[in-house]
Protein backbone atom coordinates (compact mmCIF):
# COMPACT_ATOMS: atom_id res chain seq x y z
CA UNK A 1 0.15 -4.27 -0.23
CA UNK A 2 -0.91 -1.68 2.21
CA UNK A 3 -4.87 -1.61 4.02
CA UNK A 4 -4.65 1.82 5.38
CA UNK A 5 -2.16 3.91 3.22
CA UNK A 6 -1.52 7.29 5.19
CA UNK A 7 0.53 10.11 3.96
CA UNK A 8 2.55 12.70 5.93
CA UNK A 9 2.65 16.54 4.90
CA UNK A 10 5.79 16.14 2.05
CA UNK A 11 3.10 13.18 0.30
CA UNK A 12 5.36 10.22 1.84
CA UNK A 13 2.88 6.81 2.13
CA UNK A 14 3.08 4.65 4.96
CA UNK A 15 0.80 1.89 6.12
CA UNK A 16 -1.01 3.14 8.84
CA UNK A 17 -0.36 0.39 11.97
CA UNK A 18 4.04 0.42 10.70
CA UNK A 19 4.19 3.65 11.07
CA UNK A 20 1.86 4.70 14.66
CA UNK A 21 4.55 1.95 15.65
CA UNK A 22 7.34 3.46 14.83
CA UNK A 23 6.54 6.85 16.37
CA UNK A 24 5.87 5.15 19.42
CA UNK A 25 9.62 4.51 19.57
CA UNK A 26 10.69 7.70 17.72
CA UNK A 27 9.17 10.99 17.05
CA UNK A 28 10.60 11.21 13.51
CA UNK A 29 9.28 10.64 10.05
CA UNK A 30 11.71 7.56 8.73
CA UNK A 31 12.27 9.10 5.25
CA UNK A 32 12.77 13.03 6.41
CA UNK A 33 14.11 12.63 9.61
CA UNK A 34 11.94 15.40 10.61
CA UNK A 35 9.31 15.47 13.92
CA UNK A 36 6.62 13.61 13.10
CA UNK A 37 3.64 12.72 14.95
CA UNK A 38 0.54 10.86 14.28
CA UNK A 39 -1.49 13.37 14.52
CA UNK A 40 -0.22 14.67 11.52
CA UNK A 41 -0.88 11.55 8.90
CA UNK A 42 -4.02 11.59 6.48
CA UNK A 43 -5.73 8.98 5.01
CA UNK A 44 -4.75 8.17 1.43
CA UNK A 45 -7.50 7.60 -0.46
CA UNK A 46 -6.54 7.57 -3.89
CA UNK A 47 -3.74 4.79 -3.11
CA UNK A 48 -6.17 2.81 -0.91
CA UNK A 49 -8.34 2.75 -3.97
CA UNK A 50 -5.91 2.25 -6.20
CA UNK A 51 -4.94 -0.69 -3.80
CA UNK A 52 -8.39 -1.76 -3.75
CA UNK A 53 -8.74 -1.43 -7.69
CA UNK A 54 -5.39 -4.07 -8.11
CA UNK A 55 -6.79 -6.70 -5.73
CA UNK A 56 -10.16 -6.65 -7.37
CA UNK A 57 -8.20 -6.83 -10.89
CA UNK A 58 -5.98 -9.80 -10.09
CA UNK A 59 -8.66 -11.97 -8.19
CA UNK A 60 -6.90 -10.61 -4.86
CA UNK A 61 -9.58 -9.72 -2.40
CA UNK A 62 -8.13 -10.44 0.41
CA UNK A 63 -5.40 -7.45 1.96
CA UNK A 64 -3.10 -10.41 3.50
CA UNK A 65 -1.70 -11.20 -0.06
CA UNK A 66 0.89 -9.07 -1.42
CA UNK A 67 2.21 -8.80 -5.11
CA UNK A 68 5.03 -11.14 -3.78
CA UNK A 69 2.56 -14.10 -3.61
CA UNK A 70 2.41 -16.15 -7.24
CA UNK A 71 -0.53 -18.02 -6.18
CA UNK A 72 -2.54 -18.07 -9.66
CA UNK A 73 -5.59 -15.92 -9.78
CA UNK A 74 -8.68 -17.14 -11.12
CA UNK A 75 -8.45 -16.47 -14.66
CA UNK A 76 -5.32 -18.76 -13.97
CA UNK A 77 -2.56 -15.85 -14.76
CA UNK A 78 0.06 -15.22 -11.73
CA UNK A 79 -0.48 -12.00 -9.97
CA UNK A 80 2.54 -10.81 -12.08
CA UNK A 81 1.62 -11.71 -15.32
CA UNK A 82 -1.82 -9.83 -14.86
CA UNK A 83 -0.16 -6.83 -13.50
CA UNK A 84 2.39 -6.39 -16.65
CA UNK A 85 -0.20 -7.07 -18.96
CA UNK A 86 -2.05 -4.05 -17.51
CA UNK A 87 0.85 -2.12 -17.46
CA UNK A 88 1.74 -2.80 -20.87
CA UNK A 89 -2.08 -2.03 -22.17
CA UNK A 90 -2.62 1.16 -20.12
């Protein structure tokens, strides 16, 4: 899951540090193939809290853990499990 979701002018999301590194090497956006440069990324607040909103839902404080990991939270339902049943209820 991404920390510091960014988005470029066409509303693409990257994760802020993957993305300053790749312009470093290139001066393209990796979706448009346009010019890109940093300077030109937002902050994406309504992901990050979205983000934010999932890990505190599914017992996930901690931004190193991704959806990935099936590490039980602690009302003892995978990561997964919780996440489809609040799919399936909103």
């Amino acid at each position: 899951l991404m920390t510091e979701p960014v988005i470029d002018a066409d509303g693409n999301a990257f994760e802020r540090k993957n993305i300053e590194r790749w312009l470093r090497r290139h001066s393209i956006n990796p979706l448009t193939r346009q010019p890109l440069d940093v300077n030109q990324l937002y902050p994406c607040k309504p992901l990050r809290d979205a983000i934010d909103s999932y890990r505190r839902a599914s017992g996930r404080c901690s931004p190193e853990l991704t959806m990935g990991d099936e590490s039980p939270s602690p009302q003892g339902s995978s990561s997964r499990e919780l996440h489809g049943r609040q799919q399936r209820s909103g």
